[in-house]
N, C-alpha and C. Protein backbone atom coordinates (compact mmCIF):
# COMPACT_ATOMS: atom_id res chain seq x y z
N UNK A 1 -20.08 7.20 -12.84
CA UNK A 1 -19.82 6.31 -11.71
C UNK A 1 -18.52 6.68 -11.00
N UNK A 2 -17.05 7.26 -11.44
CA UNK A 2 -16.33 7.36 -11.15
C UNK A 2 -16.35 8.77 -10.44
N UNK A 3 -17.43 9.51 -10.64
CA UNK A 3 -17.37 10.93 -9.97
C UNK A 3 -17.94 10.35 -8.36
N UNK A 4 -17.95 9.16 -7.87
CA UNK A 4 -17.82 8.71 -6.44
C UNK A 4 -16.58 8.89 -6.18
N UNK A 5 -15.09 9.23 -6.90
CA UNK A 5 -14.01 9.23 -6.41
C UNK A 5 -13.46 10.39 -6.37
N UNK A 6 -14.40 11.30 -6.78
CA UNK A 6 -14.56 12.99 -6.37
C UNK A 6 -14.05 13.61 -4.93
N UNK A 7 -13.72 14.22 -4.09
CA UNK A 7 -14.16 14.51 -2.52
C UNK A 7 -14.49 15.87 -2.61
N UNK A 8 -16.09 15.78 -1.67
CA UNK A 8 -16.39 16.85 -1.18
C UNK A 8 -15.70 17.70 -0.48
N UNK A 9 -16.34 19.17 -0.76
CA UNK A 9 -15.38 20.05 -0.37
C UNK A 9 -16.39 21.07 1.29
N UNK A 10 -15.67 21.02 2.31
CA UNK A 10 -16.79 22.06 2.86
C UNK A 10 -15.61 22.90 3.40
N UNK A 11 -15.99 24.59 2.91
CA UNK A 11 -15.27 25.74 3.96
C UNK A 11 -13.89 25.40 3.33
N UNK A 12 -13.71 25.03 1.86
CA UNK A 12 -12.36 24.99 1.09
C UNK A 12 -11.81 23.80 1.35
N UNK A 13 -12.10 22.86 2.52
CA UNK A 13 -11.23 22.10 3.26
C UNK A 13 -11.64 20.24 2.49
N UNK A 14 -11.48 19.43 1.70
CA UNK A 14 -12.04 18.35 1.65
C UNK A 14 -12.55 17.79 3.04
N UNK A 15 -13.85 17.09 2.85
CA UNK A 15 -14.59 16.94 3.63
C UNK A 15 -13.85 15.60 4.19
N UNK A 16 -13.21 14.75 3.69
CA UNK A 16 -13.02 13.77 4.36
C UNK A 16 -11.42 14.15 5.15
N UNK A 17 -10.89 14.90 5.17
CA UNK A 17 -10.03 15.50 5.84
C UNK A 17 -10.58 16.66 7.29
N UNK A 18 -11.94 16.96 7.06
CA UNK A 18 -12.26 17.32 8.01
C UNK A 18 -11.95 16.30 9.14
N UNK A 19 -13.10 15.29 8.57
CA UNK A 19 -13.71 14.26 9.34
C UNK A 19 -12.51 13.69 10.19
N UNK A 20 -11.26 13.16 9.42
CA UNK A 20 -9.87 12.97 9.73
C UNK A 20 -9.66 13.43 10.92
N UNK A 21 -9.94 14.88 11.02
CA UNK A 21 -8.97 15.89 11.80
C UNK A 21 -9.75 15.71 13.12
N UNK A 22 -10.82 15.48 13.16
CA UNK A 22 -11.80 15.22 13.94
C UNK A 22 -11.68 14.30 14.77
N UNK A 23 -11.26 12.76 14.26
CA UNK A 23 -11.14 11.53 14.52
C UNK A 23 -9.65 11.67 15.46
N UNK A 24 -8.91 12.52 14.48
CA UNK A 24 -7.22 12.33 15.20
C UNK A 24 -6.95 13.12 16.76
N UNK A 25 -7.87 14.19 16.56
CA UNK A 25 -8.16 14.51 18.32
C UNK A 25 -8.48 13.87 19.00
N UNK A 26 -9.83 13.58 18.76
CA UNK A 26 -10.43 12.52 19.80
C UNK A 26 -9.74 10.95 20.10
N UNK A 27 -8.93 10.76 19.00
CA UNK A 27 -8.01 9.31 19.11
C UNK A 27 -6.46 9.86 20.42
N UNK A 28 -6.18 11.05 20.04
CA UNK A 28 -5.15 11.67 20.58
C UNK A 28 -5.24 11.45 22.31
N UNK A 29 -6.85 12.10 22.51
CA UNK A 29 -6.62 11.49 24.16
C UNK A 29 -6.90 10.45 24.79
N UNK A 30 -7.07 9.35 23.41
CA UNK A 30 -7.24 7.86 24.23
C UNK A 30 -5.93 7.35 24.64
N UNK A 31 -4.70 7.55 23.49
CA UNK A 31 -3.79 6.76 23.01
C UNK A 31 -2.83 7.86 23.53
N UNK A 32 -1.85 7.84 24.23
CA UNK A 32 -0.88 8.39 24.82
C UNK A 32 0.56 8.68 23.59
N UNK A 33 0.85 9.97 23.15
CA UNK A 33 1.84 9.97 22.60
C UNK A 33 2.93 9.09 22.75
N UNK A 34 3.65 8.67 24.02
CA UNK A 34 4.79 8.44 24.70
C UNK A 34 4.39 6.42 23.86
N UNK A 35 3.07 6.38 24.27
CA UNK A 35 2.53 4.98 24.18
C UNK A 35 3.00 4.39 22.81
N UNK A 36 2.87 5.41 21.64
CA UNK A 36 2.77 5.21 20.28
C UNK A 36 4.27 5.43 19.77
N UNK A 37 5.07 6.32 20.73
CA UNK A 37 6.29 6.12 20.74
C UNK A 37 7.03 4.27 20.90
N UNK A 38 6.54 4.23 22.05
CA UNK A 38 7.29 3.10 22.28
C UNK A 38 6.86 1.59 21.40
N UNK A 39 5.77 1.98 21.03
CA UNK A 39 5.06 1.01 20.05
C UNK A 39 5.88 0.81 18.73
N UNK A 40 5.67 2.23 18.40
CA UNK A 40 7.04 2.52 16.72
C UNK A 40 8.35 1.98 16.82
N UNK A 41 8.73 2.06 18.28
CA UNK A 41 10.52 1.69 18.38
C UNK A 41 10.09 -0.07 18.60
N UNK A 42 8.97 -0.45 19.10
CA UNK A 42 9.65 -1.81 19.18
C UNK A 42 9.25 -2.64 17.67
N UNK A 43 8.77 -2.34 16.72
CA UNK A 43 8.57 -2.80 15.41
C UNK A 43 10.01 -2.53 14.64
N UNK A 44 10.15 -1.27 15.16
CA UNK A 44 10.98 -0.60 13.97
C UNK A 44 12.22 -2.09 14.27
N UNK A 45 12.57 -1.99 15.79
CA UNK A 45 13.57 -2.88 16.26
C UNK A 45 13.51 -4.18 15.88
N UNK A 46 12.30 -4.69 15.57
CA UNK A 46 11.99 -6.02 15.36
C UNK A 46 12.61 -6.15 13.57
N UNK A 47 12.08 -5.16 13.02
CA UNK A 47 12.14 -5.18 11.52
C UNK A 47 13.79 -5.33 11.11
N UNK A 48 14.12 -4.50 11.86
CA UNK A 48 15.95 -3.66 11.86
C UNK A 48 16.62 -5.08 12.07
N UNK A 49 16.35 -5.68 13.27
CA UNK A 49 17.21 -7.11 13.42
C UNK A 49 16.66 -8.56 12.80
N UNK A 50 15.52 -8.22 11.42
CA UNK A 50 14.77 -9.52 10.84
C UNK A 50 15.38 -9.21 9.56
N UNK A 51 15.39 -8.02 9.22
CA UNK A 51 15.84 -7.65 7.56
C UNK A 51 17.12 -7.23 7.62
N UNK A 52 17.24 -5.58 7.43
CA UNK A 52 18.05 -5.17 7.02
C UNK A 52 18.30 -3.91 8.24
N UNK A 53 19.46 -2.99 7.74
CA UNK A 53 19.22 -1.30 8.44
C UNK A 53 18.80 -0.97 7.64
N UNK A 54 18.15 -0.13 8.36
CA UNK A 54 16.85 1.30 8.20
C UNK A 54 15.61 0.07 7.63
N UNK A 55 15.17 -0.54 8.43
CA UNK A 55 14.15 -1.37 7.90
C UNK A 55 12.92 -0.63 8.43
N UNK A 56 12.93 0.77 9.62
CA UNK A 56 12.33 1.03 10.00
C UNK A 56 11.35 1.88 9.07
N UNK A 57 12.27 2.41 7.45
CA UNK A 57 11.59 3.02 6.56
C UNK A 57 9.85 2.11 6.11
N UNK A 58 10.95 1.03 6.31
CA UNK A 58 9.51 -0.12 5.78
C UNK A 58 8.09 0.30 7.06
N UNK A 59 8.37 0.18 7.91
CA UNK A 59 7.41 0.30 9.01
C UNK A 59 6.54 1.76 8.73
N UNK A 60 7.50 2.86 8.45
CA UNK A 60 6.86 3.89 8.23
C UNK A 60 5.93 3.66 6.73
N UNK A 61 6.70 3.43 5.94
CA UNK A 61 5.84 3.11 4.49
C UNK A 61 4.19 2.53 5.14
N UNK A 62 4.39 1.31 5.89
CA UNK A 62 3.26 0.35 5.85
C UNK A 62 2.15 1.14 6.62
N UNK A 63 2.26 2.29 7.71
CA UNK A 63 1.53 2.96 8.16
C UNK A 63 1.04 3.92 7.27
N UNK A 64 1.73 4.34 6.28
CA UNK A 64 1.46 5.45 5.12
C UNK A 64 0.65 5.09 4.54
N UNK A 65 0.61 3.56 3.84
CA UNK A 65 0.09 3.36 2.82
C UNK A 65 -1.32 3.18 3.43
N UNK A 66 -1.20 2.39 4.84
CA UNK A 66 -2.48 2.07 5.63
C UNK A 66 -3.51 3.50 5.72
N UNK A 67 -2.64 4.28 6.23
CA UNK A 67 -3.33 5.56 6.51
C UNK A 67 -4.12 6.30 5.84
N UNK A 68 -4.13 5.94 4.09
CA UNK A 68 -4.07 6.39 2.37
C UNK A 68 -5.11 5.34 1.85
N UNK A 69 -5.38 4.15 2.69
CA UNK A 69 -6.32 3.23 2.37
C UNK A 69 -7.77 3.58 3.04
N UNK A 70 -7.53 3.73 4.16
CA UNK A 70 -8.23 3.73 5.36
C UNK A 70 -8.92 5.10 5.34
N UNK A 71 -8.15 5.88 5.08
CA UNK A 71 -8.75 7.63 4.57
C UNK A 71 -9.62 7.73 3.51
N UNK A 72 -9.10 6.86 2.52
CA UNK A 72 -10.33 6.45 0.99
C UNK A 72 -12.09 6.01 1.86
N UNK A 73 -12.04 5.26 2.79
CA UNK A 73 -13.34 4.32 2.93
C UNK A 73 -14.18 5.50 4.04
N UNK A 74 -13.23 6.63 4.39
CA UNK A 74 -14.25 7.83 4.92
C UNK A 74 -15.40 8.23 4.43
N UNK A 75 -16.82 8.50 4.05
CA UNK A 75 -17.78 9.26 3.63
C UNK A 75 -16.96 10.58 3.00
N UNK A 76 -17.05 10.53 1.56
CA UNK A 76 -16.62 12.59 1.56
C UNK A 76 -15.33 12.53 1.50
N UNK A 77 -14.38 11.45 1.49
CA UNK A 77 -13.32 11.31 1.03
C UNK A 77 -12.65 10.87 -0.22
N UNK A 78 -11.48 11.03 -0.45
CA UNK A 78 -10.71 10.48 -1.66
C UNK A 78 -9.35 9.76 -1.48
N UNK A 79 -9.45 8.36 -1.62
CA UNK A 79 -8.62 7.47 -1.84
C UNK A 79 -7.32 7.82 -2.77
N UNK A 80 -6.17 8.84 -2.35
CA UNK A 80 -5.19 8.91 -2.94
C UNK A 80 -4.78 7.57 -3.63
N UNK A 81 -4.52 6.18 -3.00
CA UNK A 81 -3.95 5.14 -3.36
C UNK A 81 -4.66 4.68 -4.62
N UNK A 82 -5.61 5.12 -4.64
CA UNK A 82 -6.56 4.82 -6.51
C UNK A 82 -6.13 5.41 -7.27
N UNK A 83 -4.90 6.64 -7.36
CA UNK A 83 -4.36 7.11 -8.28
C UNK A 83 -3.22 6.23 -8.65
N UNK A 84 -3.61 6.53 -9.71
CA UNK A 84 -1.77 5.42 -10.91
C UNK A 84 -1.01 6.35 -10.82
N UNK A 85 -0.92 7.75 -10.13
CA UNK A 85 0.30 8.80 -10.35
C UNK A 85 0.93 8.44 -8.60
N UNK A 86 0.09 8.26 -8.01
CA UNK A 86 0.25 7.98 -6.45
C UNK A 86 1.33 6.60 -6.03
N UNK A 87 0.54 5.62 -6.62
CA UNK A 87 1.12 4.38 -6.41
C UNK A 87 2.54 3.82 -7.06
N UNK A 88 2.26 4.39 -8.36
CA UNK A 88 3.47 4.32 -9.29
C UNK A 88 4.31 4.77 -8.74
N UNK A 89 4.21 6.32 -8.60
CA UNK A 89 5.32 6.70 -8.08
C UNK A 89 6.19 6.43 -7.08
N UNK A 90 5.41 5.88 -6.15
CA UNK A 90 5.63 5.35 -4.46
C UNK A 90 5.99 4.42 -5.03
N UNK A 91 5.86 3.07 -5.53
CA UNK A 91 6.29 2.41 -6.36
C UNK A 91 8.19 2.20 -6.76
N UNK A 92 7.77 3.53 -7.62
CA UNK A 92 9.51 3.70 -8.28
C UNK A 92 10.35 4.14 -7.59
N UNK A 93 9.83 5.25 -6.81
CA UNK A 93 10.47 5.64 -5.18
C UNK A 93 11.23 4.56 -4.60
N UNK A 94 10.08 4.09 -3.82
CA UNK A 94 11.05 3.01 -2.97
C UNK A 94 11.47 2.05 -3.73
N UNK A 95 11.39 1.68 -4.85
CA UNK A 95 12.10 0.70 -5.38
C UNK A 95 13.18 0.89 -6.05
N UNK A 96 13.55 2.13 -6.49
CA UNK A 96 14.62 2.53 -7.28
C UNK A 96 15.57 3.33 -5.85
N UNK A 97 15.18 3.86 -4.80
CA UNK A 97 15.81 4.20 -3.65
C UNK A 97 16.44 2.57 -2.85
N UNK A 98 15.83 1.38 -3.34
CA UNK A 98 16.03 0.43 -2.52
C UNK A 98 17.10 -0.02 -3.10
N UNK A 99 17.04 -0.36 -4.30
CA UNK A 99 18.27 -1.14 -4.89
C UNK A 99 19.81 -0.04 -5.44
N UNK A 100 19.45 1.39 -5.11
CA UNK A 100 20.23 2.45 -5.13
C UNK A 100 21.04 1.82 -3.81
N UNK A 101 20.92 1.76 -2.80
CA UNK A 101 20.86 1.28 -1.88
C UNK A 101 21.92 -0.06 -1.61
N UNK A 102 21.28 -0.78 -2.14
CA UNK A 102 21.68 -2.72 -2.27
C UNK A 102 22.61 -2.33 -3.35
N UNK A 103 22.88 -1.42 -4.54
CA UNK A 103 23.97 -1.00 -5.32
C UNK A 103 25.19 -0.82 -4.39
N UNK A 104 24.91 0.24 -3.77
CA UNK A 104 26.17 0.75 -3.09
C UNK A 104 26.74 -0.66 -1.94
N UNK A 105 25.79 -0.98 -0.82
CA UNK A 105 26.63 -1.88 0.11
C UNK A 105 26.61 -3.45 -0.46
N UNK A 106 25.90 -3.62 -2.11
CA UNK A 106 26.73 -5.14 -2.10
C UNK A 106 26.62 -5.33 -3.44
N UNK A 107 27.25 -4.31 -4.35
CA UNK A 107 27.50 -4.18 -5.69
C UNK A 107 27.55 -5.87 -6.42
N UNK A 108 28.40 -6.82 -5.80
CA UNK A 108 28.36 -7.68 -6.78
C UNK A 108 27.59 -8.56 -6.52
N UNK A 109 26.66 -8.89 -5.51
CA UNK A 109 25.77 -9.97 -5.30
C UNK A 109 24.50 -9.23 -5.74
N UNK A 110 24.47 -7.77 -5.72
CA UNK A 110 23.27 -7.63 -6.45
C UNK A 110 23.09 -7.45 -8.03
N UNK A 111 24.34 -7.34 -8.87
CA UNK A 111 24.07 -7.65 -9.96
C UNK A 111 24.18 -9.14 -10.43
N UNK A 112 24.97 -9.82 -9.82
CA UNK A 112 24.96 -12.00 -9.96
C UNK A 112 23.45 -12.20 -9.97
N UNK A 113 22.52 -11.23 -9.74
CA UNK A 113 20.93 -11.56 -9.38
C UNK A 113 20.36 -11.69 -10.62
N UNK A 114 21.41 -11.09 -12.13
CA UNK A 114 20.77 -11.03 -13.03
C UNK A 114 21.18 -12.13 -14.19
N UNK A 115 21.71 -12.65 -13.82
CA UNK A 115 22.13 -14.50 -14.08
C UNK A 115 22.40 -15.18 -13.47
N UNK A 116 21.08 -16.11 -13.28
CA UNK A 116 20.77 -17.01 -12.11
C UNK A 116 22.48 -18.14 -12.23
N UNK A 117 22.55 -18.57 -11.23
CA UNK A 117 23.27 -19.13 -10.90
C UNK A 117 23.51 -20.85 -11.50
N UNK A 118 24.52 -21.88 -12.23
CA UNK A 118 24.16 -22.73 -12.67
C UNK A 118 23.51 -22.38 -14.04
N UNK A 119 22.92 -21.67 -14.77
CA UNK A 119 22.32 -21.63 -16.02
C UNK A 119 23.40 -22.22 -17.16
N UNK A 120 22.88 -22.23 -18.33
CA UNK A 120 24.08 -23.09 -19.46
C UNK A 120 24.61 -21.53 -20.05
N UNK A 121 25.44 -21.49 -20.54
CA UNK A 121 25.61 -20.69 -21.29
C UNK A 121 25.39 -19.67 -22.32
N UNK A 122 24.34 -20.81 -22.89
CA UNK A 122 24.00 -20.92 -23.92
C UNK A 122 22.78 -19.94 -24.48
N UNK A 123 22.26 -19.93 -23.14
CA UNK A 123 20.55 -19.01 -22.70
C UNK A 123 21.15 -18.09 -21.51
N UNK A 124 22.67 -17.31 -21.76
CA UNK A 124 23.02 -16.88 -20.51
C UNK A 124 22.43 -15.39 -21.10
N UNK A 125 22.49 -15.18 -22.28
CA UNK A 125 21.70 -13.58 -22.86
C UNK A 125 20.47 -13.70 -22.86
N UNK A 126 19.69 -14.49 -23.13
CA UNK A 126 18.48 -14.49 -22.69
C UNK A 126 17.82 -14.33 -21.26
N UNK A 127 18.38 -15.17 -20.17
CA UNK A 127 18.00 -15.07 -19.32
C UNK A 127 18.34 -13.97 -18.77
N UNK A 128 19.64 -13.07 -18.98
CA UNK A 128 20.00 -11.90 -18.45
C UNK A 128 18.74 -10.71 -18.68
N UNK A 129 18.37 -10.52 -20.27
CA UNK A 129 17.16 -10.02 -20.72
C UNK A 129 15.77 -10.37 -19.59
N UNK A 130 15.90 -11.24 -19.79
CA UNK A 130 14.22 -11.87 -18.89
C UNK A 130 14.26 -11.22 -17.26
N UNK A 131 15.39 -11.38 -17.11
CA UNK A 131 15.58 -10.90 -15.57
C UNK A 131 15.83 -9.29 -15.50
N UNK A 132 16.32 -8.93 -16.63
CA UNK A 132 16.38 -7.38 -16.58
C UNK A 132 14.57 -6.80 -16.54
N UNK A 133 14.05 -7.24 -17.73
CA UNK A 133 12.83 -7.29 -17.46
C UNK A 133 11.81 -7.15 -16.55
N UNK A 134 12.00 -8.50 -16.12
CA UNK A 134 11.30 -8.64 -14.59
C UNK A 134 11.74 -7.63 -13.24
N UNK A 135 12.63 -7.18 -13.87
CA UNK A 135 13.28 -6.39 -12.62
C UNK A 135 12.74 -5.02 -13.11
N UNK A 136 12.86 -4.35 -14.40
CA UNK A 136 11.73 -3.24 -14.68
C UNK A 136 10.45 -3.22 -13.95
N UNK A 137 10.06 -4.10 -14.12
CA UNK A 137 8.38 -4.43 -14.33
C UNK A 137 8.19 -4.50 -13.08
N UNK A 138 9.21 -4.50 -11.60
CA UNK A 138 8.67 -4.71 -9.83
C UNK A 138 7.84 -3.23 -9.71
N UNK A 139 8.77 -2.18 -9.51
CA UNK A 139 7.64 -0.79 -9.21
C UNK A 139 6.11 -1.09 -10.04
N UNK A 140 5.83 -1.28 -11.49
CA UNK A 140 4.93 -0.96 -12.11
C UNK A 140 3.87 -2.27 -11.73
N UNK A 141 4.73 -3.13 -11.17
CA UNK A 141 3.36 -4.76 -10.21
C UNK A 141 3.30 -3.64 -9.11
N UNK A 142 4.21 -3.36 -8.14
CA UNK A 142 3.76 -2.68 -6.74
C UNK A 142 2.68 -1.86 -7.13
N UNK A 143 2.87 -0.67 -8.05
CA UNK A 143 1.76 0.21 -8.30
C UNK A 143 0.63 -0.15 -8.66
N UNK A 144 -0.13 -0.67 -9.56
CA UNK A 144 -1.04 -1.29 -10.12
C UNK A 144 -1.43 -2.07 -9.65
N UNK A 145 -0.70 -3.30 -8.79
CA UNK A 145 -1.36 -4.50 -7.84
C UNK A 145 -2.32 -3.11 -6.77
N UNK A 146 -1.25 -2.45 -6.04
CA UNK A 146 -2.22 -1.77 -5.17
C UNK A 146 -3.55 -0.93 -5.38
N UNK A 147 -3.57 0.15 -6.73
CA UNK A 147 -4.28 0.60 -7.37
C UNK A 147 -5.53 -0.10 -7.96
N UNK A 148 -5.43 -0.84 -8.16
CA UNK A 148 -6.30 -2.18 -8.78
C UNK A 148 -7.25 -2.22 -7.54
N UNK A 149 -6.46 -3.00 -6.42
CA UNK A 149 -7.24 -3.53 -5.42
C UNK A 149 -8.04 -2.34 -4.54
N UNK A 150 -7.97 -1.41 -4.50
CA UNK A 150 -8.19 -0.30 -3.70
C UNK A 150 -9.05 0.13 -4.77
N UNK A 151 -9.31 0.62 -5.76
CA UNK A 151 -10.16 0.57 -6.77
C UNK A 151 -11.12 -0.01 -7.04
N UNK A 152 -11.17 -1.71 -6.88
CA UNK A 152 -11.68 -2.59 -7.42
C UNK A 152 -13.16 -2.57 -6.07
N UNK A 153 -12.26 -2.06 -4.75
CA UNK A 153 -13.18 -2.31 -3.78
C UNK A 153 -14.08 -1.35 -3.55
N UNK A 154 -13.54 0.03 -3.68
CA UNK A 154 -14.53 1.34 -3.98
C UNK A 154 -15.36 0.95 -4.83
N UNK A 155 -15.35 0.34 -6.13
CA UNK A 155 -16.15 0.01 -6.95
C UNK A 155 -17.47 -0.43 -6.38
N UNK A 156 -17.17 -1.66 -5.74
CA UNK A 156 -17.88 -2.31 -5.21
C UNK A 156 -18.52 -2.08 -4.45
N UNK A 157 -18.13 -1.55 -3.48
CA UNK A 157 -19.13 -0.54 -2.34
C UNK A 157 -19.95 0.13 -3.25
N UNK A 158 -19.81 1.28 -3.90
CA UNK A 158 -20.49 2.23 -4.36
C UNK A 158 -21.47 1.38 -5.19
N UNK A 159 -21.30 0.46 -5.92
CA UNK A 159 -22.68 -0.42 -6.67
C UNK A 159 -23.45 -1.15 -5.54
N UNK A 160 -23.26 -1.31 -4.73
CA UNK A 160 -24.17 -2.54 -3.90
C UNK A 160 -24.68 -1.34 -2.91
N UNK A 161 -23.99 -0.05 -2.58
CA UNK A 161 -24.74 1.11 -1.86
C UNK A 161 -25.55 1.58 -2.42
N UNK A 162 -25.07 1.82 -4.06
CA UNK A 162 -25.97 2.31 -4.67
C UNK A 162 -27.30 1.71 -4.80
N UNK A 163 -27.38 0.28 -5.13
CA UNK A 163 -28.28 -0.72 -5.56
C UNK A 163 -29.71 -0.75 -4.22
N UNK A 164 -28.80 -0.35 -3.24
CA UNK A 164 -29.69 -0.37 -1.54
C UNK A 164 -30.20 0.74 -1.81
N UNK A 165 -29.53 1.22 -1.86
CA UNK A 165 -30.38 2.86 -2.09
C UNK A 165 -31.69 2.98 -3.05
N UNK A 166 -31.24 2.88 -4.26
CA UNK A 166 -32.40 2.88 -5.61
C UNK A 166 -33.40 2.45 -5.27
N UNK A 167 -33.20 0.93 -4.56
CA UNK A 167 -34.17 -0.16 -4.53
C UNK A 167 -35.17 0.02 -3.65
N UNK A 168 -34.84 1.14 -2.39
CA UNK A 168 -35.38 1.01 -1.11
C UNK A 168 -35.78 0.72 -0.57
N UNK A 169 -34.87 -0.56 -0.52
CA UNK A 169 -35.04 -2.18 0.26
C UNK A 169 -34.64 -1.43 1.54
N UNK A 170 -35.43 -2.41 2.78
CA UNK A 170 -35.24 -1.99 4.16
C UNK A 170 -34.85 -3.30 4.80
N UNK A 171 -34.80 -4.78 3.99
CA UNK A 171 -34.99 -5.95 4.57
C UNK A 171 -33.21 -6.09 5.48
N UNK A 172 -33.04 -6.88 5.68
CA UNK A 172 -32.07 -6.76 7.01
C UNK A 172 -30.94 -7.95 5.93
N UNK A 173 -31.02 -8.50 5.10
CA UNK A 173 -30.17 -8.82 4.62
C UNK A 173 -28.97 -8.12 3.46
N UNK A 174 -29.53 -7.47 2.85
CA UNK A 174 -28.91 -6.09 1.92
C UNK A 174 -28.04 -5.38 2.89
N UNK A 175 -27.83 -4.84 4.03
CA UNK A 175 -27.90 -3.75 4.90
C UNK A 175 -26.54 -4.96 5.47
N UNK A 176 -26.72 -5.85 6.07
CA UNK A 176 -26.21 -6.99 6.52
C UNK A 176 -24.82 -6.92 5.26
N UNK A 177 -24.96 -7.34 4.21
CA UNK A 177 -24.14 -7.69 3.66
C UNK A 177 -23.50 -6.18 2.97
N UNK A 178 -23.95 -5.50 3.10
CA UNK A 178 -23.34 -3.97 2.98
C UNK A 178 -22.13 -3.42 3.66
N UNK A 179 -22.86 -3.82 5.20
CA UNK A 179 -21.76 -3.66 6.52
C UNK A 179 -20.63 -4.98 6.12
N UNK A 180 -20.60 -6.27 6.04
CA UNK A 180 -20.18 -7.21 6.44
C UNK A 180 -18.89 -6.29 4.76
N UNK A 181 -19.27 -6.09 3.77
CA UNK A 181 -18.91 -5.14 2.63
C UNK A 181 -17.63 -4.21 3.13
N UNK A 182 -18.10 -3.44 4.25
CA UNK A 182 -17.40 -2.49 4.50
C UNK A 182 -16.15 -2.87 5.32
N UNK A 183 -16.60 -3.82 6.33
CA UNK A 183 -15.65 -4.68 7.07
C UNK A 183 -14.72 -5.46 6.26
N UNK A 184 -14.71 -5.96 4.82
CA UNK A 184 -14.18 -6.08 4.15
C UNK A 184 -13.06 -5.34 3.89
N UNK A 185 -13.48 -4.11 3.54
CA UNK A 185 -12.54 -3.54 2.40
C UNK A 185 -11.76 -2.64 3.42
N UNK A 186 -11.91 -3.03 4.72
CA UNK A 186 -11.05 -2.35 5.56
C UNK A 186 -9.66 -3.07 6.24
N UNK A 187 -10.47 -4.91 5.82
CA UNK A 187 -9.33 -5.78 6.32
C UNK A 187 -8.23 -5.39 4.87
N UNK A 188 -9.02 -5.18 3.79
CA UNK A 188 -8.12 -5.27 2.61
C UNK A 188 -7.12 -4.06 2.50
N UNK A 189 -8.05 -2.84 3.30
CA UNK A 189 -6.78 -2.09 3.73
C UNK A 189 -5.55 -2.20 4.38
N UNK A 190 -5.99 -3.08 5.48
CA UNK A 190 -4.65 -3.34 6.10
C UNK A 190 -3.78 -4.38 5.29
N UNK A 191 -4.31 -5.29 4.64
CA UNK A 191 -3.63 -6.08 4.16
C UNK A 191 -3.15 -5.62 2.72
N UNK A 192 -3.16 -5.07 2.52
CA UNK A 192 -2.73 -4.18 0.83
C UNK A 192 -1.41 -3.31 1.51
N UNK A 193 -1.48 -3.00 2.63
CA UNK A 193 0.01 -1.97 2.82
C UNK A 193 0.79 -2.86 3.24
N UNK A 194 0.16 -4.05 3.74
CA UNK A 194 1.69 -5.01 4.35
C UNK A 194 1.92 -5.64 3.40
N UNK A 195 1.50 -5.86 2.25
CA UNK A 195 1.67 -6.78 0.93
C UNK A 195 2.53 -5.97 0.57
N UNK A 196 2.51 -4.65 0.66
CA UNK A 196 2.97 -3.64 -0.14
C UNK A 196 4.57 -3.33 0.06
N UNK A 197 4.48 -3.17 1.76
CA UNK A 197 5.46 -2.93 2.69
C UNK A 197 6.60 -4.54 2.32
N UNK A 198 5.67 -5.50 2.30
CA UNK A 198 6.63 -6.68 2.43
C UNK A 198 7.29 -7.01 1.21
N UNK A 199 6.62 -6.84 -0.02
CA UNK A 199 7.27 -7.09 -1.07
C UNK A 199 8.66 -6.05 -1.30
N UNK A 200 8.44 -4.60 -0.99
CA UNK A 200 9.72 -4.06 -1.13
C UNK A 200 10.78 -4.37 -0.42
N UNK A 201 10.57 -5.09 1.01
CA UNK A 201 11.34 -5.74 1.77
C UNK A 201 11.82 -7.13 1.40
N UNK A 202 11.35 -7.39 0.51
CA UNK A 202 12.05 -8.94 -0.29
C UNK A 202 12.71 -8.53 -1.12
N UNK A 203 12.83 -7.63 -1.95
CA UNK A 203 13.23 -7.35 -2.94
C UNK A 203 14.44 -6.16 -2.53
N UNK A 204 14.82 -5.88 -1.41
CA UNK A 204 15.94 -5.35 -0.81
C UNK A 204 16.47 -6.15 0.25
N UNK A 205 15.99 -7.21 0.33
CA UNK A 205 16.68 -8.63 0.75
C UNK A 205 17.39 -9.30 0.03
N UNK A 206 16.73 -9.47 -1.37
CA UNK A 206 17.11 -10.26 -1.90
C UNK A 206 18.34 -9.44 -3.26
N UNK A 207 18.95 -8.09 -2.70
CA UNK A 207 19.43 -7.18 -3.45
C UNK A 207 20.57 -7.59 -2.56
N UNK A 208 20.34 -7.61 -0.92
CA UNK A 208 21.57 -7.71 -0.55
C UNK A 208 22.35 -8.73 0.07
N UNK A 209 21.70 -10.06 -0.55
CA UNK A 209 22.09 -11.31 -0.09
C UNK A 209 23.35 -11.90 -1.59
């Protein structure tokens, strides 16, 4: 079942990277370079004066990850983001680059993060532990939350395609809920990179508050 997460190969080239290359021309002369310029600067600007500087990294991330979702649900493609070497890493990346980061411009409010404020004394080693913890464990939720879900939905397609297929049902409800399927797992694309994008942006908020 998992050799659906294979990608075909044609002329050396993976097939769903053809298809890609295909799509990005023909998108190229709808959408005006200059257009997509000015589109990038006014997010980036929006992000830059809501969070932090360089919030614009976040903006780039959320198109990456989108781009890595959205490339998986091609025919003949392969969903990088279903890898645990992919996500993880992207993962520890930006999260260990973020608080590298929130280290240097606000050294002591981002370590006060690791004994909450008001606690007794008494549970002040414990809670330091629990929070060290939890603070391990952010890259390896980012990775796996995303991996999971991007996974979970390939899954799903490929059994209920498959099931249409075998069965060679033609009735209009199977087919119906196939598409309505696919439209799915494309909103979940977009919404898996801004989950993705936003949580590292809380968590380098909340590094440098």
């Amino acid at each position: 079942m998992f050799l659906n997460f294979e990608s075909a190969v044609l002329m050396g080239l993976p097939l769903g990277v053809l298809i890609l290359m295909f799509l990005l021309v023909f998108a190229m002369k709808i959408f005006s370079l200059r257009g997509m310029k000015y589109f990038l600067n006014q997010v980036s600007y929006h992000f830059y004066s809501f969070f932090f500087p360089g919030s614009w990294v976040m903006v780039v991330l959320f198109f990456f990850v989108m781009f890595m979702n959205v490339f998986g649900l091609i025919p003949g493609s392969f969903s990088l983001s279903s890898l645990p070497l992919m996500t993880l890493g992207m993962g520890i990346v930006g999260w260990g680059g973020g608080y590298i980061y929130c280290l240097y411009s606000n050294y002591n409010g981002c370590i006060s993060h690791f004994l909450p404020q008001g606690s007794p004394m008494v549970l002040s080693v414990l809670l330091v532990w629990i929070e060290i913890l939890s603070w391990i464990c952010r890259p390896l939720a980012l990775g796996i939350r995303l991996m999971a879900n991007i996974t979970a939905g390939h899954l799903l397609m490929f059994l209920c395609g498959s099931g249409v297929f075998f069965s060679g049902s033609v009735f209009l409800f199977p087919m119906v809920f196939l598409f309505a399927l696919v439209g799915l797992e494309i909103g979940v694309s977009f919404i898996q990179s801004y989950v993705y994008q936003l949580l590292l942006s809380l968590y380098m908020k909340e590094g440098l508050e």
